[in-house]
Protein backbone atom coordinates (compact mmCIF):
# COMPACT_ATOMS: atom_id res chain seq x y z
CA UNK A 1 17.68 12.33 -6.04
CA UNK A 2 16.88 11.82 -2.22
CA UNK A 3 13.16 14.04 -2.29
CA UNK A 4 11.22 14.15 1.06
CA UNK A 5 7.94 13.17 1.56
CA UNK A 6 5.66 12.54 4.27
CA UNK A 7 4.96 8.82 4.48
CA UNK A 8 1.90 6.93 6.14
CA UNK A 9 2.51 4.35 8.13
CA UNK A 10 0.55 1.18 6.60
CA UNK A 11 0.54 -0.99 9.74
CA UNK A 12 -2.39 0.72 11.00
CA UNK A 13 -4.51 1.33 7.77
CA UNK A 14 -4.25 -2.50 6.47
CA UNK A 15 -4.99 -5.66 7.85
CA UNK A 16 -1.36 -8.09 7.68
CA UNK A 17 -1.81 -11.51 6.38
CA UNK A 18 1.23 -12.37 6.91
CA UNK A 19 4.64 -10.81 7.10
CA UNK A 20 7.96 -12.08 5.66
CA UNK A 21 11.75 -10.59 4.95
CA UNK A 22 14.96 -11.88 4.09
CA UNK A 23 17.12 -10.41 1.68
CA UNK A 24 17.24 -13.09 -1.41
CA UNK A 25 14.72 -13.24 -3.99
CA UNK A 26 13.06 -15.75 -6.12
CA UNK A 27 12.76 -15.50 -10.39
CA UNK A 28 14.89 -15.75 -13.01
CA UNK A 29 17.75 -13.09 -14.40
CA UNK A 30 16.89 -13.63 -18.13
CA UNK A 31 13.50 -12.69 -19.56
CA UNK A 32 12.15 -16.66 -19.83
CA UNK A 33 9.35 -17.21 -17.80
CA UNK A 34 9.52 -19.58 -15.00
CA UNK A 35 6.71 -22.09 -14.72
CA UNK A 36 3.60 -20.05 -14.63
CA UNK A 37 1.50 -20.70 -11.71
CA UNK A 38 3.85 -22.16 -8.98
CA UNK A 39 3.25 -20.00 -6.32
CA UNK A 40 0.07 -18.70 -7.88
CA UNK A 41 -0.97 -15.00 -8.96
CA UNK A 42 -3.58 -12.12 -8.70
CA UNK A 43 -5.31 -10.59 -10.60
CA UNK A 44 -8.15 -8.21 -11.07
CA UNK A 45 -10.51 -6.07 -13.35
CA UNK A 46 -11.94 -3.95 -11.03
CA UNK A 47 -15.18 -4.29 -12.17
CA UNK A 48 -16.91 -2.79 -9.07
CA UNK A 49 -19.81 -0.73 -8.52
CA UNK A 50 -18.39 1.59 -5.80
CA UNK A 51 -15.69 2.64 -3.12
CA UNK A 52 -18.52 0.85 -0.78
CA UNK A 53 -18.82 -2.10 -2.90
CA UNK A 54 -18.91 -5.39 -0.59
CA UNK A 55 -17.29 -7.22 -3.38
CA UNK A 56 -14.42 -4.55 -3.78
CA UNK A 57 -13.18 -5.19 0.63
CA UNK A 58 -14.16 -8.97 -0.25
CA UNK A 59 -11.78 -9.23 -2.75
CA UNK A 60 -9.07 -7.72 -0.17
CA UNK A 61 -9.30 -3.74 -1.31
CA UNK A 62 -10.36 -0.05 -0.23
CA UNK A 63 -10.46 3.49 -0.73
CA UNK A 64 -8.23 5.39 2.28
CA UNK A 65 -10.42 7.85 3.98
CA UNK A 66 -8.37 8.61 7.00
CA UNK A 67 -5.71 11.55 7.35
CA UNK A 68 -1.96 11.54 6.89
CA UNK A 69 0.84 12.02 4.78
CA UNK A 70 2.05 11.67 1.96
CA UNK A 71 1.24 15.46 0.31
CA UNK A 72 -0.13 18.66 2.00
CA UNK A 73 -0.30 18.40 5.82
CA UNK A 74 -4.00 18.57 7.18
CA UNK A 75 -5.74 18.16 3.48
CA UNK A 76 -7.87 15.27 3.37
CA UNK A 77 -8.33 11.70 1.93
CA UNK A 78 -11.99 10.71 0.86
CA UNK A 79 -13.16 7.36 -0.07
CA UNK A 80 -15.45 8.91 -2.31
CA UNK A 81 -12.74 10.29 -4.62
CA UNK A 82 -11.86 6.66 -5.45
CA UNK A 83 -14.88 5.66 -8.02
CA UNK A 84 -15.60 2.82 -11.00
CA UNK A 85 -16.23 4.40 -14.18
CA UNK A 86 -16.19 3.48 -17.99
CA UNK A 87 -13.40 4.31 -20.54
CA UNK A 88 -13.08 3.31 -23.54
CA UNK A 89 -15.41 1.08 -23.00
CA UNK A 90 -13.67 -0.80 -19.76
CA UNK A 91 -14.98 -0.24 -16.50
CA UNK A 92 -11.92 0.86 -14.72
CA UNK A 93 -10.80 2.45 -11.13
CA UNK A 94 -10.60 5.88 -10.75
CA UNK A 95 -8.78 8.12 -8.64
CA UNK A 96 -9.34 12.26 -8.48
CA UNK A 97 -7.80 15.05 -6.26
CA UNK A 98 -8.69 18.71 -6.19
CA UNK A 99 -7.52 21.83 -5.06
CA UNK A 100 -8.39 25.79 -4.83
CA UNK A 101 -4.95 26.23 -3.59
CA UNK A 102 -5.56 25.69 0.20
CA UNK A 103 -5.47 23.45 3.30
CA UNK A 104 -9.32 22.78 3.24
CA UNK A 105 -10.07 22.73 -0.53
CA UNK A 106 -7.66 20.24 -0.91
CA UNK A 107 -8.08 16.29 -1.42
CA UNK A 108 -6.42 13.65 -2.26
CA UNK A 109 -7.22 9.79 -3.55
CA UNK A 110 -6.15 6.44 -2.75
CA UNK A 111 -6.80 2.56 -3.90
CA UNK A 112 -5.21 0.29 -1.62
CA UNK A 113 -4.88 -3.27 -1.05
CA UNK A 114 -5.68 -4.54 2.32
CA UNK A 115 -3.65 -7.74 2.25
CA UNK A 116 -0.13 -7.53 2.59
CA UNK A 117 1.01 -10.75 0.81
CA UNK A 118 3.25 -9.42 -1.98
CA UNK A 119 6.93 -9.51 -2.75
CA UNK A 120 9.21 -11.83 -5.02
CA UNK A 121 7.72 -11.72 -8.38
CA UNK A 122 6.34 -9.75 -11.15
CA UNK A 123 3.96 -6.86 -10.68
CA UNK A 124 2.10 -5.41 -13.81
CA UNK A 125 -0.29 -2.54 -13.52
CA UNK A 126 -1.77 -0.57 -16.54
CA UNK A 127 -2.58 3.18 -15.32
CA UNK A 128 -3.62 6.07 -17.27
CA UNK A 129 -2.07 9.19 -16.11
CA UNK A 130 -3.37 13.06 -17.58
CA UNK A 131 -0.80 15.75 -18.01
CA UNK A 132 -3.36 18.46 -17.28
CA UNK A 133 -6.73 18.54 -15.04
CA UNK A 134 -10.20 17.54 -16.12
CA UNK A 135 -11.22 20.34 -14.95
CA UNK A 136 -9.46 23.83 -13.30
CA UNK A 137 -6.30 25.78 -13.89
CA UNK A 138 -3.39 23.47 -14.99
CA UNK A 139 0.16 23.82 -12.71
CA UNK A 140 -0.43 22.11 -9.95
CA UNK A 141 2.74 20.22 -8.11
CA UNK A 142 0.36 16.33 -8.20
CA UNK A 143 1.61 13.26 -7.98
CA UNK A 144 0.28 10.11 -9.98
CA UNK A 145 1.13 7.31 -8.54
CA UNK A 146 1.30 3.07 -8.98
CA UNK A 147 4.07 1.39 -6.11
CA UNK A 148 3.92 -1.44 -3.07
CA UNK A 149 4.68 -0.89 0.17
CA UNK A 150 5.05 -2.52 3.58
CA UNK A 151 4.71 -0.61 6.80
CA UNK A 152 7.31 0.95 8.46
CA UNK A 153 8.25 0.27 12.70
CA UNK A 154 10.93 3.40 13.43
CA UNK A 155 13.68 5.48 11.07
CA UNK A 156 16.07 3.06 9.68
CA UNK A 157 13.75 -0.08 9.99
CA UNK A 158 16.02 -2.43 8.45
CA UNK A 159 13.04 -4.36 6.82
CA UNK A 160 11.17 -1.53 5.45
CA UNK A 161 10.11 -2.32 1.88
CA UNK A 162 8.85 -0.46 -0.84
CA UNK A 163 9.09 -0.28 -4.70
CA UNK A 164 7.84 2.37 -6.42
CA UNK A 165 6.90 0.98 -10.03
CA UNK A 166 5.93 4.69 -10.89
CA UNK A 167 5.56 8.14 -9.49
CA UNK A 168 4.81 11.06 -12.49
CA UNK A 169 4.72 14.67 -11.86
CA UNK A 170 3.35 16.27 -15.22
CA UNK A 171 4.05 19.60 -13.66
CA UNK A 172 7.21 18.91 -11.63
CA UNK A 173 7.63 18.73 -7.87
CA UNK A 174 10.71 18.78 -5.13
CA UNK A 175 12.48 21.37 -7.02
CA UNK A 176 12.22 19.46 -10.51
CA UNK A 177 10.01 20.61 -13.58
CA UNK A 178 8.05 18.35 -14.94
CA UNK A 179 7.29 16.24 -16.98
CA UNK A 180 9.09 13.90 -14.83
CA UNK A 181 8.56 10.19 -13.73
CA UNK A 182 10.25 8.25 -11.08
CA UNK A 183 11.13 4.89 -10.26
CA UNK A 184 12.22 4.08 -6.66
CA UNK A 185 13.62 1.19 -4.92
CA UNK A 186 13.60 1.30 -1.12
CA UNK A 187 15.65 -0.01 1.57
CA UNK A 188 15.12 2.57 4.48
CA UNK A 189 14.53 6.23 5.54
CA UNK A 190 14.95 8.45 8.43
CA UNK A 191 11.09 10.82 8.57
CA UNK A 192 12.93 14.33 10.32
CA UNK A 193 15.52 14.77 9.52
CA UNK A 194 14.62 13.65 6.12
CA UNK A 195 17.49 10.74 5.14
CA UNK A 196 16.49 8.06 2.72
CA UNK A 197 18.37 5.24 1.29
CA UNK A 198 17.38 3.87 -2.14
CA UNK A 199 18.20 2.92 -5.62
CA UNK A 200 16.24 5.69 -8.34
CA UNK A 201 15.95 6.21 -12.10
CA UNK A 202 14.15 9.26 -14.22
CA UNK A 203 12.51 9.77 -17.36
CA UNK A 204 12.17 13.39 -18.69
CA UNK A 205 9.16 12.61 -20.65
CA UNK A 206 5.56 12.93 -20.38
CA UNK A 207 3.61 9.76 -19.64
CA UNK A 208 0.10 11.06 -20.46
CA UNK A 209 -2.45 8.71 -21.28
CA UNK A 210 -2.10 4.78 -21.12
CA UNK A 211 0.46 2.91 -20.33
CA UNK A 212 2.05 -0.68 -18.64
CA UNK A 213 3.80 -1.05 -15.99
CA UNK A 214 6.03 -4.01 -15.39
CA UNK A 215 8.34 -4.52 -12.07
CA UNK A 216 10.52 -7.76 -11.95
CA UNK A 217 11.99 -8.37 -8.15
CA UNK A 218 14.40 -11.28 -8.55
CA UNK A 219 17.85 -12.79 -8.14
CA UNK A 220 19.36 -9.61 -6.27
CA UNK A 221 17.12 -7.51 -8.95
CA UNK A 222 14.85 -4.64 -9.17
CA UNK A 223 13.84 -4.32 -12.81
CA UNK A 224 11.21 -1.82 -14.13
CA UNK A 225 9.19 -1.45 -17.83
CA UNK A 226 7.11 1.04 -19.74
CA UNK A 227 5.33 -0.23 -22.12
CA UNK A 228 7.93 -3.43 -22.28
CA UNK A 229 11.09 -0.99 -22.40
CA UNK A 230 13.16 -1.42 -19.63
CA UNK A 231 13.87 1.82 -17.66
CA UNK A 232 15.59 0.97 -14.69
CA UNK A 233 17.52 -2.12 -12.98
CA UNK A 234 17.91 -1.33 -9.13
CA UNK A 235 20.38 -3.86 -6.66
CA UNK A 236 21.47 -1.69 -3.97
CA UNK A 237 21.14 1.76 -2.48
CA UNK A 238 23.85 4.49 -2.05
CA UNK A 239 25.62 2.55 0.75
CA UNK A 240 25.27 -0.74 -0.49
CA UNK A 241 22.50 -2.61 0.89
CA UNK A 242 19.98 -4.48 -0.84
CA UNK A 243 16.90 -2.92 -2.09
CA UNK A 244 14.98 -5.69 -2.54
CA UNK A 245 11.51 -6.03 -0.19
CA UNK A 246 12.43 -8.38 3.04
CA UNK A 247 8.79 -7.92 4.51
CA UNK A 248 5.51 -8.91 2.59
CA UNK A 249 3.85 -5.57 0.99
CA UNK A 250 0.49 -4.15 -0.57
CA UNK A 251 -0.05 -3.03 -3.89
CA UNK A 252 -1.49 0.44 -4.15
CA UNK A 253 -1.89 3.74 -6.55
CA UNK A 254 -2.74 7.21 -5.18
CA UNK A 255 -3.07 10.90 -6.62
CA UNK A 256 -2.03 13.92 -4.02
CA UNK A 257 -0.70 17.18 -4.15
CA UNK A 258 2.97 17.58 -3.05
CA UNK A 259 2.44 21.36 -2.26
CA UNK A 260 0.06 23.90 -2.70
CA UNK A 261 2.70 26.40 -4.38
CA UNK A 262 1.91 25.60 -8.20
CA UNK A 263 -1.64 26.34 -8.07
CA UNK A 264 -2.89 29.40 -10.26
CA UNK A 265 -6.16 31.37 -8.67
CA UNK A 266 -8.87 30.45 -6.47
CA UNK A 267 -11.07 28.03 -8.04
CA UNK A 268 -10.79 24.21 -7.83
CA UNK A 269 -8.80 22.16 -10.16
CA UNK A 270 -9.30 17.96 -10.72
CA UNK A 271 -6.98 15.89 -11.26
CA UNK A 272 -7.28 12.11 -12.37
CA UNK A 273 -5.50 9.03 -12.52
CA UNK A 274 -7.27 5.47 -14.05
CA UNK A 275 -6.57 2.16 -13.38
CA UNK A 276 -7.25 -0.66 -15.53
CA UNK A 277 -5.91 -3.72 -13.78
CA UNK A 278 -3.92 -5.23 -11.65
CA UNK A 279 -1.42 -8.36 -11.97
CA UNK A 280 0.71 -10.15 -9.66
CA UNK A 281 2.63 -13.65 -10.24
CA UNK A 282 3.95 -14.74 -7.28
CA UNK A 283 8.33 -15.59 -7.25
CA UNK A 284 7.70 -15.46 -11.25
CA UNK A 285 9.57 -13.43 -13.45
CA UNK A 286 7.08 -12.38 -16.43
CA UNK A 287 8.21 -10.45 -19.69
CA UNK A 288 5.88 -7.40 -19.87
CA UNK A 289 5.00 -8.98 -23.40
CA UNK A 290 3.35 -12.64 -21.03
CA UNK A 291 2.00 -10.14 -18.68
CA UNK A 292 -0.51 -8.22 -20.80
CA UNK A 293 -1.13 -11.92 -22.77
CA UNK A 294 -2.24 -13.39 -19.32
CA UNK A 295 -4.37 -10.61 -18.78
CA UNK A 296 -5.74 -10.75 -22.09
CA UNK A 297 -6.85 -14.61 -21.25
CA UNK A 298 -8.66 -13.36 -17.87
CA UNK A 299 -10.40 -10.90 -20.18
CA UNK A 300 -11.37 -13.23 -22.80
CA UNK A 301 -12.74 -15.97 -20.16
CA UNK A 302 -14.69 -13.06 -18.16
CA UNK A 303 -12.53 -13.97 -15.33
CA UNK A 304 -12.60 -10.25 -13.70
CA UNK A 305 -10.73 -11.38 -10.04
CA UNK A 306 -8.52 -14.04 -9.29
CA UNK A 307 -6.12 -14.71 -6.09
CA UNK A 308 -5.08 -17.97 -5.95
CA UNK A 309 -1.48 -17.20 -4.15
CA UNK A 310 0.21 -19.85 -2.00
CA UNK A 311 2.11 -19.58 0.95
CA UNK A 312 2.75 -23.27 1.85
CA UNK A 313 5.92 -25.68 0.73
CA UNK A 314 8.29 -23.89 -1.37
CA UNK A 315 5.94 -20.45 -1.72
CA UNK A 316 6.28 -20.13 2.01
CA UNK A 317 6.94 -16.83 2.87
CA UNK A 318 10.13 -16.28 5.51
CA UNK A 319 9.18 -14.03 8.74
CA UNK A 320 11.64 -11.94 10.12
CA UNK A 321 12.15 -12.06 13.16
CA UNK A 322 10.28 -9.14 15.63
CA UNK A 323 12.30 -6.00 15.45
């Protein structure tokens, strides 16, 4: 299903290390793991103190605080709703966005990473999504989100890249009911008129509480896992083309409110989405099973950030050309 959105154009809101495109991809088409550590990977435990953490922009994140789509036109995008709490005895990232069913009462959340360096590999995430608000009336049209993305020049930029491991509606959204939970693999899109061009899979389920992510890019492939069951294996859009990323991306998650039109009364509802880490092996395709074992070994030697990504030899990333 083509659904429109209002996108936010990342050039401006992230600093580019480095940009890169072409349309083949690195990793293997079975689930063996390559030789781990090649290219190198990142990783990290978000064990910060704040949104205004030095530590957290050090290590090449931050909370968005300026205005702009995606969601509700006008409503706004605090760095404060992006906070470091405990669960379950983790320190974890979390994201919250309220509503009394208007403009002003309305905000949104999002954790962002700053570095665009990210494409061929494996990206792992583990997110904990609710089905219902913390606190408020439940019904709300939110969105709970995990995905990377690379900024966009013009309609139909022929590089634009972005894979959405995850977007889940508990109550529905763009004319669907919810539960519902998305999995989107880009290769362009037209703002107004709304046109976009992708690969997509849905699951009619409810994904409340914890779960794993896991998104393979590969050998012509876009494969995405809950939980380590595969759930959709993307090539190319409607028309053909690849969907693969052919620029460098950021990794990201966000909460907002598609529309206004589900909320029930006038007082404030919160919504929240939690993040326990973060995973990225550079032109390495890792089984969701190797993924949460690698993370497991940065847990058990306190290692709580790691980044040690190449871009020199073979892990040189290709720049397109300007466009």
């Amino acid at each position: 299903m083509s659904r429109q959105r209002t996108t936010i154009l990342l050039a401006a809101a992230a600093s580019i290390a480095s940009m890169m495109g072409g349309a083949s991809a690195v990793g293997s088409t079975h689930q063996a793991d390559r030789k781990q550590g090649a290219c190198g990977a990142l990783f990290d435990d978000f064990q910060y103190n704040s949104a205004t953490d030095p530590a957290l922009a050090d290590h090449g994140w931050n909370a968005r605080s300026e205005m702009g789509g995606p969601g509700v036109p006008g409503s706004a995008w605090p760095a404060g709703n992006v906070a470091f709490v405990t669960s379950g005895g983790q320190q974890v990232a979390q994201l919250r966005a309220t509503t009394d069913g208007t403009v002003p009462g309305t905000t949104n959340a999002e954790l962002r990473r700053t570095t665009m360096n990210l494409r061929n590999g494996t990206y792992a995430t583990r997110v904990r999504y609710a089905d219902a608000p913390a606190t408020g009336t439940d019904g709300d049209h939110i969105n709970e989100t995990a995905f990377a993305i690379g900024p966009t020049k013009f309609d139909y930029d022929p590089i634009y890249s972005e894979l959405d491991f995850t977007e889940y509606l508990p109550n529905g959204g763009w004319g669907e009911t919810g539960p519902i939970n998305y999995q989107t693999s880009w290769h362009t899109f037209r703002e107004d008129p709304w046109d976009a061009r992708t690969a997509e899979n849905h699951q009619d389920r409810s994904l409340n509480g914890w779960h794993t992510y896991v998104t393979q890019v590969g050998n012509g492939h876009v494969r995405y896992y809950i939980d380590g069951k595969l759930t959709a294996d993307h090539t190319v859009d409607q028309d053909g083309n690849t969907v693969l990323p052919r620029q460098d991306m950021s990794m990201n998650w966000n909460l907002w409110f598609i529309d206004l039109d589900g909320h029930q009364g006038t007082a404030t509802s919160e919504y929240r989405e939690q993040v326990d880490w973060a995973y990225y092996a550079k032109n390495e395709t890792v089984s969701p099973a190797t993924a949460d074992a690698r993370v497991e070994k940065y847990r058990k030697h306190d290692t709580t950030y790691q980044d040690s990504l190449s871009n020199t030899g073979s892990c040189e990333n290709y720049q397109p050309p300007e466009h």
